[in-house]
N, C-alpha and C. Protein backbone atom coordinates (compact mmCIF):
# COMPACT_ATOMS: atom_id res chain seq x y z
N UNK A 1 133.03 52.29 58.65
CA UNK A 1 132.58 52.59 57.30
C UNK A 1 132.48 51.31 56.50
N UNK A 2 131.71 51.09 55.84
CA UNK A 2 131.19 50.00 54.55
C UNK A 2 131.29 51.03 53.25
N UNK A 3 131.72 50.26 52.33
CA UNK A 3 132.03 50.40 50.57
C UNK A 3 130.60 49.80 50.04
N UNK A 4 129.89 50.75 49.16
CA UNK A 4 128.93 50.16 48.64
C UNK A 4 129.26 50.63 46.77
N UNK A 5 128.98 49.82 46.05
CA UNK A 5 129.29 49.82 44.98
C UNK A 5 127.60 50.17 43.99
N UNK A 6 128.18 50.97 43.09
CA UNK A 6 126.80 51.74 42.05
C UNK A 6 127.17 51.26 40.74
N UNK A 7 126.89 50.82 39.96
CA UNK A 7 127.31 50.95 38.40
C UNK A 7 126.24 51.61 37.44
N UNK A 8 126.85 52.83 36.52
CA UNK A 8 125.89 53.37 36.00
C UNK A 8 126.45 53.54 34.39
N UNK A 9 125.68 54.10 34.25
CA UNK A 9 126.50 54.13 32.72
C UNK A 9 127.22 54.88 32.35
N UNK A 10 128.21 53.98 31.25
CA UNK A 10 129.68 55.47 30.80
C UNK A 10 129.14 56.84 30.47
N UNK A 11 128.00 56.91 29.89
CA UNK A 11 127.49 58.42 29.03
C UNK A 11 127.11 58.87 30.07
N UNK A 12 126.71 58.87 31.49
CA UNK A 12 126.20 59.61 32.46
C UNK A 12 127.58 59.99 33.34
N UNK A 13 128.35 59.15 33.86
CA UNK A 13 129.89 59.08 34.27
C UNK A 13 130.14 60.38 33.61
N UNK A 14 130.53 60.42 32.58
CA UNK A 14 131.54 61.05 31.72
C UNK A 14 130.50 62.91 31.82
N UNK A 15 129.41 62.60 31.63
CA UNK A 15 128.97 63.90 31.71
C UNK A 15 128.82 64.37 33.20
N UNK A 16 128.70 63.24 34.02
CA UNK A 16 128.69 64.23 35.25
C UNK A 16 130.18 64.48 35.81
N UNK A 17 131.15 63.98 35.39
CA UNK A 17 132.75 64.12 35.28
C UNK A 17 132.64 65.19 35.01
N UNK A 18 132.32 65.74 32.84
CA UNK A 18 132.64 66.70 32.69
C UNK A 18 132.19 68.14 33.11
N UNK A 19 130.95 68.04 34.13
CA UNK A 19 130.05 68.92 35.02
C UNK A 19 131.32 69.50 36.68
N UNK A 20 131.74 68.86 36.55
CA UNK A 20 132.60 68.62 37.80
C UNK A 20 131.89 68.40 39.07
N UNK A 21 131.06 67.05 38.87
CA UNK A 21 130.34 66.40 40.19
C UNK A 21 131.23 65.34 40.61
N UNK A 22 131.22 65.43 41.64
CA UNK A 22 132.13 64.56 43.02
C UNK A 22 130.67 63.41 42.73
N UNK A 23 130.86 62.29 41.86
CA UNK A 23 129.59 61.50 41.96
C UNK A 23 129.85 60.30 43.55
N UNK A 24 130.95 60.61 44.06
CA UNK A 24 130.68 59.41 45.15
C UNK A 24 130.08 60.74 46.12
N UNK A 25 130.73 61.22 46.48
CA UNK A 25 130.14 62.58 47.23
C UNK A 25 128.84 62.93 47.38
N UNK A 26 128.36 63.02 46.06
CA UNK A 26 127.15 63.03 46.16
C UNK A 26 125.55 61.90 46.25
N UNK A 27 126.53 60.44 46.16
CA UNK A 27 125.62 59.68 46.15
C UNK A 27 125.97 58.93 47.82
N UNK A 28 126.81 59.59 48.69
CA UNK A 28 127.19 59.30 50.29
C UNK A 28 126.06 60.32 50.58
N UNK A 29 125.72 61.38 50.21
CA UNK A 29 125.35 62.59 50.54
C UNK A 29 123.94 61.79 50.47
N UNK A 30 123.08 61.01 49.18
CA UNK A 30 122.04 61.18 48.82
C UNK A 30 121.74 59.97 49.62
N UNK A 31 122.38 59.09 49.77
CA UNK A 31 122.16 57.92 50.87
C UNK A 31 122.10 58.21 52.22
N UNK A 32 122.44 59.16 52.99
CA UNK A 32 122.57 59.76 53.96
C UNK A 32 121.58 60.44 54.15
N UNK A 33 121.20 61.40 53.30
CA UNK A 33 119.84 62.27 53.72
C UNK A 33 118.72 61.00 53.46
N UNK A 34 118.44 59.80 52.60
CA UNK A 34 117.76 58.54 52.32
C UNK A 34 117.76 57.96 54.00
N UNK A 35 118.56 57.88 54.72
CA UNK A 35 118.72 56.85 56.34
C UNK A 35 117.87 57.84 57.00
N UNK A 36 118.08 59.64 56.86
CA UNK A 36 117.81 60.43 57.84
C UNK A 36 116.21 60.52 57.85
N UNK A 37 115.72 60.26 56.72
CA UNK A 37 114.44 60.25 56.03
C UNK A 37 113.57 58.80 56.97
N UNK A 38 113.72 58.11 56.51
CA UNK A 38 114.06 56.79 56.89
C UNK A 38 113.70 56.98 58.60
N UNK A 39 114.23 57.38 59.42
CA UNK A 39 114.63 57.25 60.57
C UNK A 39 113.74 58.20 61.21
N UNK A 40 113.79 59.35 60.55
CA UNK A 40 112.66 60.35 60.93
C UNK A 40 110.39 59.86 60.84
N UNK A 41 111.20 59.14 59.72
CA UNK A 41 109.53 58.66 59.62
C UNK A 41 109.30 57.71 60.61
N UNK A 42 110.09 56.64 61.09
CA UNK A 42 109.54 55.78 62.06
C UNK A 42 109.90 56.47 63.26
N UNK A 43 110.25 57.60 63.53
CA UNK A 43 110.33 58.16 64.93
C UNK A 43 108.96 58.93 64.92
N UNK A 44 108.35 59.57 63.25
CA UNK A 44 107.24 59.96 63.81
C UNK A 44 106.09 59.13 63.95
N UNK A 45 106.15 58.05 63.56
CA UNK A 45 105.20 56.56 63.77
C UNK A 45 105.11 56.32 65.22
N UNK A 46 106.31 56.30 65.83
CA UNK A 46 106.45 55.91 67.20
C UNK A 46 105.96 56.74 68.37
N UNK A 47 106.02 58.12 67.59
CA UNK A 47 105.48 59.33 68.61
C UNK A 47 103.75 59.32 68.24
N UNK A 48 103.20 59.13 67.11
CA UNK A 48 101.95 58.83 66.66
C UNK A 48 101.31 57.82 67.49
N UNK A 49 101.99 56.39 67.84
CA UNK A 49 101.45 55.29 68.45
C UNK A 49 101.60 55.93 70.06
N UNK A 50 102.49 56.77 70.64
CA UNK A 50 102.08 56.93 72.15
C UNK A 50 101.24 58.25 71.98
N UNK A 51 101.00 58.92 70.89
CA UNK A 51 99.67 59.68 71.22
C UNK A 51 98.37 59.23 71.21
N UNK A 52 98.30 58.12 70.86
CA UNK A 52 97.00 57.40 70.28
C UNK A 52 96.74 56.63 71.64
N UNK A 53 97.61 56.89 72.87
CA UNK A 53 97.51 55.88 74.28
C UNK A 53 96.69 57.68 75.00
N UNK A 54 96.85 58.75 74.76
CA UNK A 54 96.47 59.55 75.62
C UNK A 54 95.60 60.04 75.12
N UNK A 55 94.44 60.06 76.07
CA UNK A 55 93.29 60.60 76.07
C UNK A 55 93.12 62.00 75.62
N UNK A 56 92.50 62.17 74.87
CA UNK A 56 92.02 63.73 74.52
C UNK A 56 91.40 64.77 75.24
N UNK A 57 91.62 65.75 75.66
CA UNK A 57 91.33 66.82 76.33
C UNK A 57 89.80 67.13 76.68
N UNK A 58 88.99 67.34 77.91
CA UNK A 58 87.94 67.13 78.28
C UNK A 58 87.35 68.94 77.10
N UNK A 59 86.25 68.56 76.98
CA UNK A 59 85.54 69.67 76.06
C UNK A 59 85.81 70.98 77.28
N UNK A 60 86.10 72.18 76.56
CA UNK A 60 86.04 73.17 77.45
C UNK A 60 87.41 73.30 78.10
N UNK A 61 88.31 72.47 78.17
CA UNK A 61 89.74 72.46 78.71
C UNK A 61 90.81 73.69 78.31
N UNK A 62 90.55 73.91 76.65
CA UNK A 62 91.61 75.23 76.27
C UNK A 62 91.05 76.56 77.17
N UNK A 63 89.29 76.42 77.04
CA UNK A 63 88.99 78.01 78.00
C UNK A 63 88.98 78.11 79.27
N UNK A 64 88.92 77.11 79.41
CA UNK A 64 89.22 76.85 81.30
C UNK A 64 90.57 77.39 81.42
N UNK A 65 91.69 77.08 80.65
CA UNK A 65 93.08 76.96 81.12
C UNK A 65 93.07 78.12 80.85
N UNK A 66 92.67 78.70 80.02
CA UNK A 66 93.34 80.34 79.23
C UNK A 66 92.94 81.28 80.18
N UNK A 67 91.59 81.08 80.82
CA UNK A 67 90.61 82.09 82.20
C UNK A 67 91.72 82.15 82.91
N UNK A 68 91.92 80.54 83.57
CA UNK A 68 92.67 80.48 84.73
C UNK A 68 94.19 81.04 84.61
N UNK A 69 95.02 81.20 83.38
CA UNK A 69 96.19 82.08 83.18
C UNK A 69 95.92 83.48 83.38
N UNK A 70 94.69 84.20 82.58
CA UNK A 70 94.80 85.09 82.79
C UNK A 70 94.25 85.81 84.10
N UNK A 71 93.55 85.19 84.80
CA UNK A 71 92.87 85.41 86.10
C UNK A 71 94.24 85.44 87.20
N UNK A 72 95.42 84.47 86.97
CA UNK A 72 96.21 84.23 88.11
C UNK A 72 97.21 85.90 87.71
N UNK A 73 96.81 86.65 86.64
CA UNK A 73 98.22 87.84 87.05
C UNK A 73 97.57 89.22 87.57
């Protein structure tokens, strides 16, 4: 674990005190879903760049396949 430090202002402090918000709680929480965000987008970048290596499906390929499923029962 790493300590990261926020400073915000007393009038926001004090009202989200008197709200009864856990403000570290929720700003571990908001940094956390921020990495997951983060992490998800360059995984879908990465899955984007190896679709862009495979060739696209010859014209006629979905009805070919769908005949040949339903022909094999």
């Amino acid at each position: 674990m790493t300590v990261v430090s926020v400073r915000i202002d007393e009038k926001t402090k004090k009202i989200l005190e008197k709200a009864g918000v856990n403000i570290s709680k929720e700003v571990k929480r908001y940094l956390e879903e921020l990495a997951w965000k983060i992490e998800l987008r360059n995984s879908v970048r990465e899955f984007s760049k190896m679709l862009e290596s495979i060739p696209p499906a010859e014209d006629g390929f979905s009805v070919k396949s769908v005949r040949e499923d339903r022909e094999s029962h």
